[in-house]
N, C-alpha and C. Protein backbone atom coordinates (compact mmCIF):
# COMPACT_ATOMS: atom_id res chain seq x y z
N UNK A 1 58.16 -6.63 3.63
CA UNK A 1 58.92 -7.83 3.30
C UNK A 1 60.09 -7.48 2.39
N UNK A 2 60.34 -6.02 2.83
CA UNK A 2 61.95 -5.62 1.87
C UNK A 2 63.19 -7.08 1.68
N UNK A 3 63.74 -7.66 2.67
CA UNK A 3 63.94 -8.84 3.04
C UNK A 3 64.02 -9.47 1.80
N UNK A 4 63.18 -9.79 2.13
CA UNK A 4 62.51 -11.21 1.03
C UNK A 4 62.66 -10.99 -0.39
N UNK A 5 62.00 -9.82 -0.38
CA UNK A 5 62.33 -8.84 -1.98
C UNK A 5 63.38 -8.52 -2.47
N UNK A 6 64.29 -8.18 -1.56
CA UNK A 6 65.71 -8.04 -2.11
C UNK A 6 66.29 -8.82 -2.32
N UNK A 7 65.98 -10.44 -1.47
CA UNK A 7 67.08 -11.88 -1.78
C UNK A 7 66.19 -12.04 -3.15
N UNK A 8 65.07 -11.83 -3.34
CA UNK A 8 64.67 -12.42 -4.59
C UNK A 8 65.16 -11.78 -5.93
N UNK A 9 65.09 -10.43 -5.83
CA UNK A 9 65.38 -9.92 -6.92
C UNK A 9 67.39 -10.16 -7.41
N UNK A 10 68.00 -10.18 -5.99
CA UNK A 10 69.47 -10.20 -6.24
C UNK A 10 69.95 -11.66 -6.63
N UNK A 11 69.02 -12.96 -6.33
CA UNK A 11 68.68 -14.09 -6.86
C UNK A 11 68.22 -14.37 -8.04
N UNK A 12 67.50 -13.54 -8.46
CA UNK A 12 67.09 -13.63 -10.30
C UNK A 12 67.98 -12.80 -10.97
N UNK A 13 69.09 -11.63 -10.65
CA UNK A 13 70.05 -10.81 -11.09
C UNK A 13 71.01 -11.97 -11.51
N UNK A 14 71.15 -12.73 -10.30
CA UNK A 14 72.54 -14.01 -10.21
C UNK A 14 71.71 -15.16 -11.26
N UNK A 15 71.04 -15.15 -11.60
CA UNK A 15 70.62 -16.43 -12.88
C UNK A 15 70.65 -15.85 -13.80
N UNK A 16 70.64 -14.72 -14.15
CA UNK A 16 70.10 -13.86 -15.30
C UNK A 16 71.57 -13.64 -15.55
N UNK A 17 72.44 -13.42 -14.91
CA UNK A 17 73.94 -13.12 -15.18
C UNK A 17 74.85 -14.64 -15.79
N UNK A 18 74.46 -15.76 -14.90
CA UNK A 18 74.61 -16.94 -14.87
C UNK A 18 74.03 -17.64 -16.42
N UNK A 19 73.41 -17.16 -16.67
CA UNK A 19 72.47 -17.41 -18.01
C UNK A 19 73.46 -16.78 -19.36
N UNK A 20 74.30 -16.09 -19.04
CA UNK A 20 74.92 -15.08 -19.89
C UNK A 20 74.63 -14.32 -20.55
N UNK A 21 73.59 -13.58 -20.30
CA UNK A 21 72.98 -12.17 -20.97
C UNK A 21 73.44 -11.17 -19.63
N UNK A 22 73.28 -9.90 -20.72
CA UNK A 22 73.53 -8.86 -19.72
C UNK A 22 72.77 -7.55 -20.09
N UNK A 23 71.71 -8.00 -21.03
CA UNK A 23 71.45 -6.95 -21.84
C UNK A 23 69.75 -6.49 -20.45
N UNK A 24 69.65 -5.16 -20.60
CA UNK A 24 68.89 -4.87 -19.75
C UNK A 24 69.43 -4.97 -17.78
N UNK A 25 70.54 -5.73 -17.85
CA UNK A 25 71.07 -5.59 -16.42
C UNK A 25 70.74 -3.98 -15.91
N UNK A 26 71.35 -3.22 -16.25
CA UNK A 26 70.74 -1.85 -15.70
C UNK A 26 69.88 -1.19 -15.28
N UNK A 27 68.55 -1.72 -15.90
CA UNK A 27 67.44 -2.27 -15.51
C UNK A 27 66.83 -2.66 -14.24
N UNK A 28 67.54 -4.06 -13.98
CA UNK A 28 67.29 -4.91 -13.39
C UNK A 28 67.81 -4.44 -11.78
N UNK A 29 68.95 -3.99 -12.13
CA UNK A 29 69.62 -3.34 -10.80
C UNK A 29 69.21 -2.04 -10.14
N UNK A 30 68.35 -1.22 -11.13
CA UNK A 30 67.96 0.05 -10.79
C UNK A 30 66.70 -0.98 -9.55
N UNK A 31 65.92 -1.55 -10.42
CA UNK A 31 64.70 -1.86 -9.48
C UNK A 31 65.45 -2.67 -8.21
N UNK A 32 66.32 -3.49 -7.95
CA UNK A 32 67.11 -3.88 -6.91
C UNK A 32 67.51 -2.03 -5.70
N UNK A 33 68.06 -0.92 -6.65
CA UNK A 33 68.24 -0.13 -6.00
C UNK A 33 66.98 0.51 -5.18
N UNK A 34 65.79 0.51 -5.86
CA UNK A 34 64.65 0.92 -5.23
C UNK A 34 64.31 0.11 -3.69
N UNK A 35 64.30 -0.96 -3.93
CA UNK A 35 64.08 -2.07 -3.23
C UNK A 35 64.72 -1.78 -2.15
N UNK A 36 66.39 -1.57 -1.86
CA UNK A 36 67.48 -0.96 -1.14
C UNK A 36 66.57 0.39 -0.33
N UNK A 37 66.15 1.44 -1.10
CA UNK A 37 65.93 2.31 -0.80
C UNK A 37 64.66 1.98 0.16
N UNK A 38 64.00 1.60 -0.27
CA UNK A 38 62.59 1.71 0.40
C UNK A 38 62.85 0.88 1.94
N UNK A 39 63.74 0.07 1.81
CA UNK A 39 63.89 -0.59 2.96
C UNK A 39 64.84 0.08 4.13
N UNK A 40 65.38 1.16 3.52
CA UNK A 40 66.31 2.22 4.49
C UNK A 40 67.87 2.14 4.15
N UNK A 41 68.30 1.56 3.30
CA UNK A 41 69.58 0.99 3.14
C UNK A 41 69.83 1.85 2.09
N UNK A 42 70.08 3.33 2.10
CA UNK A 42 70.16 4.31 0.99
C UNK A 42 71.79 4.29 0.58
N UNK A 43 72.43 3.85 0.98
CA UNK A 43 74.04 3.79 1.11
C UNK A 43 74.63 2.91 0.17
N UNK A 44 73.37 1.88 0.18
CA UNK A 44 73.59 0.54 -0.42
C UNK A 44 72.91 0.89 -1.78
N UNK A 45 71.59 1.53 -1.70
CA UNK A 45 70.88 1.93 -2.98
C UNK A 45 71.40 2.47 -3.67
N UNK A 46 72.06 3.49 -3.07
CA UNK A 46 73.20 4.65 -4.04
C UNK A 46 74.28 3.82 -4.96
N UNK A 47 74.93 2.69 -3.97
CA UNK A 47 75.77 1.65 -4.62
C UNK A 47 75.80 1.30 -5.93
N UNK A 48 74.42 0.47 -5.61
CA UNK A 48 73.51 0.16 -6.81
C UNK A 48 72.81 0.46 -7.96
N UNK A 49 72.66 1.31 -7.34
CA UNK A 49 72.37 2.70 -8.82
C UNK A 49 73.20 2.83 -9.25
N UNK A 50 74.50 3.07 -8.83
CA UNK A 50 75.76 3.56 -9.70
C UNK A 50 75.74 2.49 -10.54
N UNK A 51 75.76 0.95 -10.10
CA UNK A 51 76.46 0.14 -10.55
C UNK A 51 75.36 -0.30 -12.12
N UNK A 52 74.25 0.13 -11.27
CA UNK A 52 73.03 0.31 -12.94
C UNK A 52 73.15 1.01 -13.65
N UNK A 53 74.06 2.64 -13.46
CA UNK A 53 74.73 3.26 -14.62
C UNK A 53 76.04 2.85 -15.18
N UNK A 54 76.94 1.67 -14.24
CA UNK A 54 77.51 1.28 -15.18
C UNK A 54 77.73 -0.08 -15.88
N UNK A 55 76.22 -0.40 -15.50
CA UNK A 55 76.07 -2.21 -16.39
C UNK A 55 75.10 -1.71 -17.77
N UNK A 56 74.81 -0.41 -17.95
CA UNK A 56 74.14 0.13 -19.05
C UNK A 56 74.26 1.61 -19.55
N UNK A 57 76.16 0.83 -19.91
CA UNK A 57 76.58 1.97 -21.13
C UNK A 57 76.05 2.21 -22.72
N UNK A 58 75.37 1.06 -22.71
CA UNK A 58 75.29 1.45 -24.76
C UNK A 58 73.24 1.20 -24.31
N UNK A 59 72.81 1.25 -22.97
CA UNK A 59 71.52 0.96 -22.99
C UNK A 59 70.83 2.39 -22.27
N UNK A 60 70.99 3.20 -23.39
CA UNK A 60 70.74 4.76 -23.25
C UNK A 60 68.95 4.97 -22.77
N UNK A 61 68.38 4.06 -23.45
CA UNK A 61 66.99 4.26 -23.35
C UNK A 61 66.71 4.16 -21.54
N UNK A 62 67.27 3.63 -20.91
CA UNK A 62 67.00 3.60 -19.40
C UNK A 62 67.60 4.58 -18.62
N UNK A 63 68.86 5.34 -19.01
CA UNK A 63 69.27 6.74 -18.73
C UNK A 63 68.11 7.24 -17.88
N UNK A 64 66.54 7.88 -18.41
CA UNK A 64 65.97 8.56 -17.65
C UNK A 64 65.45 8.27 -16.20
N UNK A 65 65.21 6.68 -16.35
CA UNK A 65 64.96 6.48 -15.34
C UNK A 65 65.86 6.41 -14.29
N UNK A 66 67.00 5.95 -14.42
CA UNK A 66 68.21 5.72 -13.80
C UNK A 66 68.62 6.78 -12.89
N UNK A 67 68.49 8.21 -13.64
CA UNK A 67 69.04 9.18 -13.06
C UNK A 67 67.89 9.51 -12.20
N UNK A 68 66.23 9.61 -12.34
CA UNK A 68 65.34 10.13 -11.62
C UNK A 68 65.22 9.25 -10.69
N UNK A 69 66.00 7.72 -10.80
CA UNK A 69 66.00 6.79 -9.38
C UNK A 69 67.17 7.43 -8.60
N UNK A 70 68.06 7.88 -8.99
CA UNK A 70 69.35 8.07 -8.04
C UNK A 70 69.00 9.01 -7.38
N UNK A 71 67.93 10.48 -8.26
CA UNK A 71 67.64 11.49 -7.86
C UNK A 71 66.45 11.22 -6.37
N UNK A 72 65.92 10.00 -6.71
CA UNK A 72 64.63 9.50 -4.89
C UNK A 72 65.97 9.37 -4.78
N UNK A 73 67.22 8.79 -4.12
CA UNK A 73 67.55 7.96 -3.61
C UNK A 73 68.23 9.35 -2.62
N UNK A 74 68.59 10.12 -3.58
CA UNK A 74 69.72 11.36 -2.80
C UNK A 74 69.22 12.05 -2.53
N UNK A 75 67.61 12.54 -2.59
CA UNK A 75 66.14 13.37 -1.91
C UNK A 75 66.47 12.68 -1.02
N UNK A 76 66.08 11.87 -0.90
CA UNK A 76 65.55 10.69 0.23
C UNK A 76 66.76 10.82 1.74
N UNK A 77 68.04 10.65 1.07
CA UNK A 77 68.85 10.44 1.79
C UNK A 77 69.59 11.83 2.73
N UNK A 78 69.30 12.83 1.80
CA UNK A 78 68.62 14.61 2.61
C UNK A 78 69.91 14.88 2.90
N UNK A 79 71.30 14.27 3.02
CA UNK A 79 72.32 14.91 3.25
C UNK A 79 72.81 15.75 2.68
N UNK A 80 74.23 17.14 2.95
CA UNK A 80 74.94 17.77 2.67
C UNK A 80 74.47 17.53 1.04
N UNK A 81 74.82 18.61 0.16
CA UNK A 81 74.33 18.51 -1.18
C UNK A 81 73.54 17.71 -2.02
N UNK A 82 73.15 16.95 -1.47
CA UNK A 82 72.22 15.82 -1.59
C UNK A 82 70.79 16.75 -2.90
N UNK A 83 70.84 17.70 -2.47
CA UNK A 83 69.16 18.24 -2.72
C UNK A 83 69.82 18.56 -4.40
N UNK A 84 71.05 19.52 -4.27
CA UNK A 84 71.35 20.07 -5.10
C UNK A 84 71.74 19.05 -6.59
N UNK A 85 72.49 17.55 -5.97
CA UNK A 85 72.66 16.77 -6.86
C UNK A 85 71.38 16.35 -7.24
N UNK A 86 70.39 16.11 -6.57
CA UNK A 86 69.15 15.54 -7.02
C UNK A 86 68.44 16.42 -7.80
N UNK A 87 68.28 17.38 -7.98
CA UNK A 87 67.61 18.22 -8.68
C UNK A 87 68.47 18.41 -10.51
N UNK A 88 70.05 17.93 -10.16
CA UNK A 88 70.83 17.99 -11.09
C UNK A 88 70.30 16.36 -11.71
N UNK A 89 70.18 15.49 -11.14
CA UNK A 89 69.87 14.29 -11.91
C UNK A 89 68.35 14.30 -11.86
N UNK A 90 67.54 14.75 -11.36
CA UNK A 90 66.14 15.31 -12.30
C UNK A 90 66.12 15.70 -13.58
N UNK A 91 67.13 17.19 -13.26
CA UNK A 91 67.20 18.07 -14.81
C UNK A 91 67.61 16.72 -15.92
N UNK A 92 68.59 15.70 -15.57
CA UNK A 92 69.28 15.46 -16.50
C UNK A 92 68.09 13.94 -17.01
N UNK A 93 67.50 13.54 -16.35
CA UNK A 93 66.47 12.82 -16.89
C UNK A 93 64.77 13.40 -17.62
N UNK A 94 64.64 14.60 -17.43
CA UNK A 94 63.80 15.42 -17.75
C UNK A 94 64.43 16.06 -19.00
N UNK A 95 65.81 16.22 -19.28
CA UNK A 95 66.33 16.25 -20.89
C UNK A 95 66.96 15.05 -21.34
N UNK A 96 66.88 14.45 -20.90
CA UNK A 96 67.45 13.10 -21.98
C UNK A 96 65.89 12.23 -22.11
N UNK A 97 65.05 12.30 -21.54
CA UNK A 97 63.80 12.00 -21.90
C UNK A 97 62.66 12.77 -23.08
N UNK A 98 63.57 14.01 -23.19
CA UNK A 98 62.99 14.59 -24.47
C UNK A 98 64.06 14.30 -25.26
N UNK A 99 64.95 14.02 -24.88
CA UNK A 99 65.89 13.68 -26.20
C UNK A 99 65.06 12.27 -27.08
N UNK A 100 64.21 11.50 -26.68
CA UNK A 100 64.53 10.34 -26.42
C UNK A 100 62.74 10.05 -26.94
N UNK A 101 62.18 11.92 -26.97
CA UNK A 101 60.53 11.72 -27.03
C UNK A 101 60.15 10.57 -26.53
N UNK A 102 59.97 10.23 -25.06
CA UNK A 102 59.59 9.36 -24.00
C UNK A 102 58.92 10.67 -22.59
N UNK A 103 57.81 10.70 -23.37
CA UNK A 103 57.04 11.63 -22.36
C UNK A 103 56.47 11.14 -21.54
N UNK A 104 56.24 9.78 -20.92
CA UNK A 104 56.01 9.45 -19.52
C UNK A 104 57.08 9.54 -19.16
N UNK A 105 58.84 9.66 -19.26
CA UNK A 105 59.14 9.34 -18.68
C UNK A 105 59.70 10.42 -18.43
N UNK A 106 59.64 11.49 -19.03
CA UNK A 106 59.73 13.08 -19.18
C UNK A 106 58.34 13.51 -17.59
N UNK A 107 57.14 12.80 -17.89
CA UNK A 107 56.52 13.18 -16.88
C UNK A 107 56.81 12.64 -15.65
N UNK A 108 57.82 11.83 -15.56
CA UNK A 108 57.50 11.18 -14.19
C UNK A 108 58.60 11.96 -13.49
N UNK A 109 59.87 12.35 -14.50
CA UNK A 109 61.07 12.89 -13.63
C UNK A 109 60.56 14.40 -13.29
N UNK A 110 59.29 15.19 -14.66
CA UNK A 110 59.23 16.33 -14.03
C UNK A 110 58.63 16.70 -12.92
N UNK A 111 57.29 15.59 -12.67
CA UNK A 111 56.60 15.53 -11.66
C UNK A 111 57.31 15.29 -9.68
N UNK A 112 58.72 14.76 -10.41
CA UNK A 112 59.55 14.40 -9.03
C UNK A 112 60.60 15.72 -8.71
N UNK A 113 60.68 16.40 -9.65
CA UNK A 113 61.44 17.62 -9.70
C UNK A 113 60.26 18.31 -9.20
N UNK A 114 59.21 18.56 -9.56
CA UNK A 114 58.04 19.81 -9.37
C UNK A 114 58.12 20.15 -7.74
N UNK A 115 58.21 18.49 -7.46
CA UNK A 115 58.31 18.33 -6.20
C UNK A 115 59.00 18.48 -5.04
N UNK A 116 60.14 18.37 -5.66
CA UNK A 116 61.23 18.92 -5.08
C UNK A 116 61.24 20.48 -4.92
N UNK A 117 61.07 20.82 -6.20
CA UNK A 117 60.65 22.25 -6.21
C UNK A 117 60.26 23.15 -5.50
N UNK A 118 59.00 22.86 -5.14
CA UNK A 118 57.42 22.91 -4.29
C UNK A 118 58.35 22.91 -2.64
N UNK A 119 59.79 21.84 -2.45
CA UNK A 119 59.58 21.77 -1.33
C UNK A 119 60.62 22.70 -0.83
N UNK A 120 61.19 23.12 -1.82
CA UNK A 120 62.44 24.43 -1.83
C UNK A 120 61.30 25.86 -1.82
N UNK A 121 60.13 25.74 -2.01
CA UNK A 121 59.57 27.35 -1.70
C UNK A 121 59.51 27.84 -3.83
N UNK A 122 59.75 26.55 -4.33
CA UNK A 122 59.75 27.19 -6.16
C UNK A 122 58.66 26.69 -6.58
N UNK A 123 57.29 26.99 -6.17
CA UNK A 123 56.59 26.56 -6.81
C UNK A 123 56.18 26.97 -8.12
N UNK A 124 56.38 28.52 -8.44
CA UNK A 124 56.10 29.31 -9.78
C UNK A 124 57.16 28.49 -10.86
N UNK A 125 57.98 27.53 -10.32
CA UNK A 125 59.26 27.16 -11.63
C UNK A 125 58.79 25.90 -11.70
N UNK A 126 58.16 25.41 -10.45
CA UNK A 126 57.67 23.60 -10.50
C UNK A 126 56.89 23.92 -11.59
N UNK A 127 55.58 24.86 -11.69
CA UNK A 127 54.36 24.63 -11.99
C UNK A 127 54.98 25.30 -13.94
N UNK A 128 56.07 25.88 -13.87
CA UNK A 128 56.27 26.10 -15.10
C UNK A 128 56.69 25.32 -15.95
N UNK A 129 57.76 24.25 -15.22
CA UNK A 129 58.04 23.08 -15.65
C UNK A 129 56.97 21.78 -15.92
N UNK A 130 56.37 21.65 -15.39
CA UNK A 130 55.17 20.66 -15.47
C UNK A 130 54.10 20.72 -16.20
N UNK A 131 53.52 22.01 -15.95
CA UNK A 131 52.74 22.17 -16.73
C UNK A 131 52.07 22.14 -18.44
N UNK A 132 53.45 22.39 -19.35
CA UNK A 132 53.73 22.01 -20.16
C UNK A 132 53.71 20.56 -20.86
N UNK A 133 54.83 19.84 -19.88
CA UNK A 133 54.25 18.13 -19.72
C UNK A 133 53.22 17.86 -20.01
N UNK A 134 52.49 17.97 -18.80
CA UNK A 134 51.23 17.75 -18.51
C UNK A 134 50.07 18.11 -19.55
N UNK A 135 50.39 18.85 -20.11
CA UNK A 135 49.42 19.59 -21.66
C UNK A 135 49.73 18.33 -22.27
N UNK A 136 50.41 17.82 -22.66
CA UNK A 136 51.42 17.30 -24.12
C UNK A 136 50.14 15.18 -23.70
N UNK A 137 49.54 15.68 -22.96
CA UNK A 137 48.35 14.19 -22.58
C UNK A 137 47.40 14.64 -23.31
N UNK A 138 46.61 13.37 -24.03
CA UNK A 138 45.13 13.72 -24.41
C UNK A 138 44.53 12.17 -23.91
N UNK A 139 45.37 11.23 -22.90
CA UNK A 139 44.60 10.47 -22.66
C UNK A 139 45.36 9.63 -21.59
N UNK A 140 44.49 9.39 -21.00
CA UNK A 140 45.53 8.32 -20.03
C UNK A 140 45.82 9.15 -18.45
N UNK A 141 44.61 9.79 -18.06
CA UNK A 141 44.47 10.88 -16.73
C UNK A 141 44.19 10.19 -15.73
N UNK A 142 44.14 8.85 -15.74
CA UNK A 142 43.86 7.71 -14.65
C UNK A 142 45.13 6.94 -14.38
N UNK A 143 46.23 6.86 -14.78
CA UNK A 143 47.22 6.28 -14.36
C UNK A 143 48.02 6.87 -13.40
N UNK A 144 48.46 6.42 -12.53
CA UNK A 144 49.43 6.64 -11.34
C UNK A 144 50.67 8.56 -11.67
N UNK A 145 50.94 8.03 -12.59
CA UNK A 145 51.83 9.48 -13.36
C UNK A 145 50.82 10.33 -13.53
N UNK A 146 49.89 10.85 -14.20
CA UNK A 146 49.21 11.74 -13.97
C UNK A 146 48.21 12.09 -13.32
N UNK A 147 47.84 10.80 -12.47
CA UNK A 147 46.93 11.17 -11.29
C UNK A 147 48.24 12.13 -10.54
N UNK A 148 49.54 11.92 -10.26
CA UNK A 148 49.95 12.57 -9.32
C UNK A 148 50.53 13.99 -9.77
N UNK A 149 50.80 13.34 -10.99
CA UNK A 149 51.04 15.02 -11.77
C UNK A 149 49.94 16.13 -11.83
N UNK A 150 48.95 15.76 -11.62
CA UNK A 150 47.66 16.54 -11.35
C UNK A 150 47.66 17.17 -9.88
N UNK A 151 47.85 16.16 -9.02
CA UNK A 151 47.64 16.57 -7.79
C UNK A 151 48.54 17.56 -7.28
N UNK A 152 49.55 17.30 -7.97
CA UNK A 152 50.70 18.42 -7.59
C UNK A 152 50.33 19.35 -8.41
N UNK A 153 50.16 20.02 -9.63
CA UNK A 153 49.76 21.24 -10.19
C UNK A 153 48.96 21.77 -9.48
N UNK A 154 47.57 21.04 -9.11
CA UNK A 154 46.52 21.36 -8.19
C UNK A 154 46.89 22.17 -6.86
N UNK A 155 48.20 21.36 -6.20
CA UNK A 155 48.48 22.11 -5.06
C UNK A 155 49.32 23.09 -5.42
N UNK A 156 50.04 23.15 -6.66
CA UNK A 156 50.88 24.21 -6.78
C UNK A 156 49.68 25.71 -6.99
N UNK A 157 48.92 25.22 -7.57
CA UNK A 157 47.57 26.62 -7.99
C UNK A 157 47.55 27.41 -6.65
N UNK A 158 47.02 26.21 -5.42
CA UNK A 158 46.21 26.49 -4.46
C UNK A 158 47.02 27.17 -4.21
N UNK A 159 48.67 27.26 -3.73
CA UNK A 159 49.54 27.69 -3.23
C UNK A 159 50.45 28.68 -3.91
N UNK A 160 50.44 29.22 -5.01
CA UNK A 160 50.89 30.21 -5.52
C UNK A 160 49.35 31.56 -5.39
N UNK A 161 50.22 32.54 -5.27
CA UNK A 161 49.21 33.82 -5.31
C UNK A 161 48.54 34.17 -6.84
N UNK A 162 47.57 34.41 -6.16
CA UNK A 162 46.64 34.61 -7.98
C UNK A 162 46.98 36.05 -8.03
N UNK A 163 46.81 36.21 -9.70
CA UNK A 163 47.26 38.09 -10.53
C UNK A 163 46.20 38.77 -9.67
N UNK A 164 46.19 39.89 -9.37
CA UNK A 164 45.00 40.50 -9.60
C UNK A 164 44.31 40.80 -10.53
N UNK A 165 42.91 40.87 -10.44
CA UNK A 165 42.03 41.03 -11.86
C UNK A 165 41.87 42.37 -12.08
């Protein structure tokens, strides 16, 4: 029901604008860009993303996510340099999220980089990058972020060659 989801959310964007606040718009438009994306309209998502980096210039705290959304959007979309920018707006939400000591959100961009990683043949750099992350938990191994951050280390193990003993 992408459809439906997108008139709704671009319908509460238009009251919320209409209302005269603007604070968090960047926000608001990133999840509009997802919405775009998931429904196949990556052209339009990309749009939109941009336009969520530029309705939230002084709203730095959403930076990480912003960039690790543009980064699905230009994975996703697999064209001509596409991989190379995405891995560049990984890196750059995976350091502005330690800037920012916001380690879920440090885990979620590294876990989407690992992945990327993993699918370039780097798994020894995914699993170096993540792993670390992934230490820095002492609770909270049931939520969606580190259930999957697990699963990917897990496959990175299976799939890298062990030392000899």
């Amino acid at each position: 029901q992408y459809e439906e989801g997108i008139a709704m959310l671009s319908a509460g964007i238009g009251r919320y604008l209409d209302a005269g606040t603007h604070s968090s718009l960047g926000l608001y438009l990133s999840r509009l860009a997802i919405g775009h994306g998931q429904s196949g309209d990556i052209d339009l998502a990309l749009k939109t993303i941009a336009d969520a980096f530029g309705a939230s210039p002084y709203e730095k705290m959403h930076l990480p996510d912003l960039h690790r959304i543009r980064a699905d959007l230009l994975w996703l979309r697999g064209e001509s340099g596409d991989l190379e920018a995405a891995e560049q707006d990984y890196r750059q939400s995976v350091e502005i999220s330690g800037e920012f000591k916001s380690i879920s959100q440090k885990m979620r961009a590294s876990t989407r980089l690992g992945r990327l990683l993993q699918s370039q043949g780097r798994g020894t750099e995914a699993q170096t990058l993540l792993a670390p992350v992934y230490a820095k938990f002492t609770e909270g191994f049931d939520t969606a972020d580190l259930v999957e951050a697990r699963a990917l280390l897990d496959e990175l193990a299976a799939e890298l060659p062990r030392e000899s003993e």
